[in-house]
C-alpha atoms as a PDB file:
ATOM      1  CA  UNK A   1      79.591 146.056 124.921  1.00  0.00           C
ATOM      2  CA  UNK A   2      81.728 146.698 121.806  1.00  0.00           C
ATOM      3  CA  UNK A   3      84.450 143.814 121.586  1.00  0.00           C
ATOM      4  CA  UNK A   4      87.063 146.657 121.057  1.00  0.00           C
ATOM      5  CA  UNK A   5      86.039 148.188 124.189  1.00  0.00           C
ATOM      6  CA  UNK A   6      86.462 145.047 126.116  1.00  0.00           C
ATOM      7  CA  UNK A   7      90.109 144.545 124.656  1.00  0.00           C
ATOM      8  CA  UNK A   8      90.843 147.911 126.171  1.00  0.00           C
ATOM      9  CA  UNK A   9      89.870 146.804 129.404  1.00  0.00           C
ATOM     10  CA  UNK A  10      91.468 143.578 129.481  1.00  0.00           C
ATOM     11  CA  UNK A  11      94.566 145.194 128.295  1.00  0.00           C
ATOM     12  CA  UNK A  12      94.469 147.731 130.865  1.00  0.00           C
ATOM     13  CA  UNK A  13      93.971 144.339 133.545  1.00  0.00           C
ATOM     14  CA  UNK A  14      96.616 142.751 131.827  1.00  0.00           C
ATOM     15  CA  UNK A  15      98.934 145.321 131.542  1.00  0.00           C
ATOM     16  CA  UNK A  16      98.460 145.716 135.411  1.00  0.00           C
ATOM     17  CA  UNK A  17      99.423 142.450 135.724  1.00  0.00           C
ATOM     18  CA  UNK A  18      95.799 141.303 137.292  1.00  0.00           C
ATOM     19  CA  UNK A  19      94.842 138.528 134.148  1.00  0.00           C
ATOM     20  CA  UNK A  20      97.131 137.366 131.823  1.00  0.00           C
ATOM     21  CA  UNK A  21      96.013 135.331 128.148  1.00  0.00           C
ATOM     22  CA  UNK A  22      97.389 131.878 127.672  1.00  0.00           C
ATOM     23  CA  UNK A  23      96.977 128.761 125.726  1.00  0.00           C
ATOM     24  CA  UNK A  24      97.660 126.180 128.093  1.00  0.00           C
ATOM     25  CA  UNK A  25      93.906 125.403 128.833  1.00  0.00           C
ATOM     26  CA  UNK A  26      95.390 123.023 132.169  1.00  0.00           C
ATOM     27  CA  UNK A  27      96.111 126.347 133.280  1.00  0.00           C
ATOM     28  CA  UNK A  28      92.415 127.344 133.403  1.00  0.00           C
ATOM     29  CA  UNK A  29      90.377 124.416 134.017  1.00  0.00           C
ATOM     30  CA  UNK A  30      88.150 122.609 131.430  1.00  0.00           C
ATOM     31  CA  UNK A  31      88.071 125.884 129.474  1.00  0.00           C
ATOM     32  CA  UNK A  32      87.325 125.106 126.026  1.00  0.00           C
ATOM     33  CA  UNK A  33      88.001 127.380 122.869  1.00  0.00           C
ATOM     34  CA  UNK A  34      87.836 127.027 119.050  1.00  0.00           C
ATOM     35  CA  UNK A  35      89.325 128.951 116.360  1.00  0.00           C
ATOM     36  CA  UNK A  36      87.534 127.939 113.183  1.00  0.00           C
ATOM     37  CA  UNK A  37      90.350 126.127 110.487  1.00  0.00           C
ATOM     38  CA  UNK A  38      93.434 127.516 112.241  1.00  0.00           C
ATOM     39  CA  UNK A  39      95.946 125.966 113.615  1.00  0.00           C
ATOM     40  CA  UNK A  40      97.515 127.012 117.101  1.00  0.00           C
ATOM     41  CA  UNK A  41      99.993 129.201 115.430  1.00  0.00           C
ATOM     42  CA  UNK A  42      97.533 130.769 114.295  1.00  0.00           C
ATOM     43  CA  UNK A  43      95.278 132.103 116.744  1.00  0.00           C
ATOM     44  CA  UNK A  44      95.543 135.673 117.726  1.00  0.00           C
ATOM     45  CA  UNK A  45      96.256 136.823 121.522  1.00  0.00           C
ATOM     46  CA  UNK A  46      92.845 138.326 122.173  1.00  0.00           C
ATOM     47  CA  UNK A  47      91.554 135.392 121.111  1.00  0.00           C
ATOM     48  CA  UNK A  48      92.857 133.236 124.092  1.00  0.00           C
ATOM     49  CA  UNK A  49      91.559 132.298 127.589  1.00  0.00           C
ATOM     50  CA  UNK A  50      91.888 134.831 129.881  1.00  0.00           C
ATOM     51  CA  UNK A  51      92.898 133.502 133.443  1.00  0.00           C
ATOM     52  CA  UNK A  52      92.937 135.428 136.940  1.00  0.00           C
ATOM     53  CA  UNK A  53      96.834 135.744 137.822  1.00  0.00           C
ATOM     54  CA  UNK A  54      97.454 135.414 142.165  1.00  0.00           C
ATOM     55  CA  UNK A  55      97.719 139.510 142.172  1.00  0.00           C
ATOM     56  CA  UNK A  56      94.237 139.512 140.672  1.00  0.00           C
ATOM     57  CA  UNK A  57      92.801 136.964 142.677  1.00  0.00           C
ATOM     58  CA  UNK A  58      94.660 139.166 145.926  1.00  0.00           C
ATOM     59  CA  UNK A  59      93.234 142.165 144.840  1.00  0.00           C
ATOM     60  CA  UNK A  60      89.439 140.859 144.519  1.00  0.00           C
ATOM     61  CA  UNK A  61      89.701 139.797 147.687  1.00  0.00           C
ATOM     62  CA  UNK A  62      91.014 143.116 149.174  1.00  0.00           C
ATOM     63  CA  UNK A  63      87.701 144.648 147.690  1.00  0.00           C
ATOM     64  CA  UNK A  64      85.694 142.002 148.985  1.00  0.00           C
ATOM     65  CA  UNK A  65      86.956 142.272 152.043  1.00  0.00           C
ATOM     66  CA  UNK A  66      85.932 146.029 151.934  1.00  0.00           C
ATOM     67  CA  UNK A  67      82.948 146.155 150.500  1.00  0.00           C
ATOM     68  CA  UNK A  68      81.099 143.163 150.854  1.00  0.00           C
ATOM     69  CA  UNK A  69      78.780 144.660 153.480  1.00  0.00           C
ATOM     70  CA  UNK A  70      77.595 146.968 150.919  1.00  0.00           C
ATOM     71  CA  UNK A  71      77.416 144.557 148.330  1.00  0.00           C
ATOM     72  CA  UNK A  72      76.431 141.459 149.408  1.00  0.00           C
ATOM     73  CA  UNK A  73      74.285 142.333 153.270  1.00  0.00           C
ATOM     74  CA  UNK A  74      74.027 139.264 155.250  1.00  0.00           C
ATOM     75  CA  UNK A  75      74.861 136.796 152.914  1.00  0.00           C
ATOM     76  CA  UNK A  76      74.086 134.186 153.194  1.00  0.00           C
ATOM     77  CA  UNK A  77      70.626 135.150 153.797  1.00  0.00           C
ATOM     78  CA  UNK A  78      68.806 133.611 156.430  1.00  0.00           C
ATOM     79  CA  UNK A  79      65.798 132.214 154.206  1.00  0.00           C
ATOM     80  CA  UNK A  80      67.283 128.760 152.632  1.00  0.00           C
ATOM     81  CA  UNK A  81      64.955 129.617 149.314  1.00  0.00           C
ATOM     82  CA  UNK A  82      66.200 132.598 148.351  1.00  0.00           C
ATOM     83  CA  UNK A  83      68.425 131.413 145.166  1.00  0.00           C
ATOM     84  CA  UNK A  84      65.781 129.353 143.889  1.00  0.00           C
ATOM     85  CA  UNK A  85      64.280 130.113 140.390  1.00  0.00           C
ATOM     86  CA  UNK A  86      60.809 129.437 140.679  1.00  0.00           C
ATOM     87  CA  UNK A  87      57.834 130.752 138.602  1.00  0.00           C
END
């Protein structure tokens, strides 16, 4: 996907108030980023972390809570094996 078309989209979230971009990596767990030879000034807003706010996380869970039948079946499935990568 084009980078410019996923800064529309997490505009659109953000503007909607569902993730918001911050600095404060606390905020977001051991999330690490790295802006080559700047300095925190100067890195640009759609370079940040991008975090879940609570409306986000609230409204993931409204369409999990309808759709996960569709999505997901019986999940967990009933064989214990079934997420294991073997070749």
């Amino acid at each position: 996907m084009e980078p410019w078309v996923v800064g529309e989209i997490v505009g659109s979230l953000e503007r909607a108030n569902l993730v918001c971009r911050t600095s404060d990596t606390q905020d977001v767990g051991a999330f690490d980023y790295e802006v080559a030879e700047q300095s925190d000034e100067d890195v640009l807003a759609t370079e940040l972390p991008v975090t879940v706010t609570e409306p986000g996380l609230q409204t993931v869970d409204r369409w999990l809570s309808r759709t996960r039948r569709v999505h997901f079946g019986s999940w967990p499935p009933e064989r214990p094996d079934v997420d294991d990568a073997v070749g």
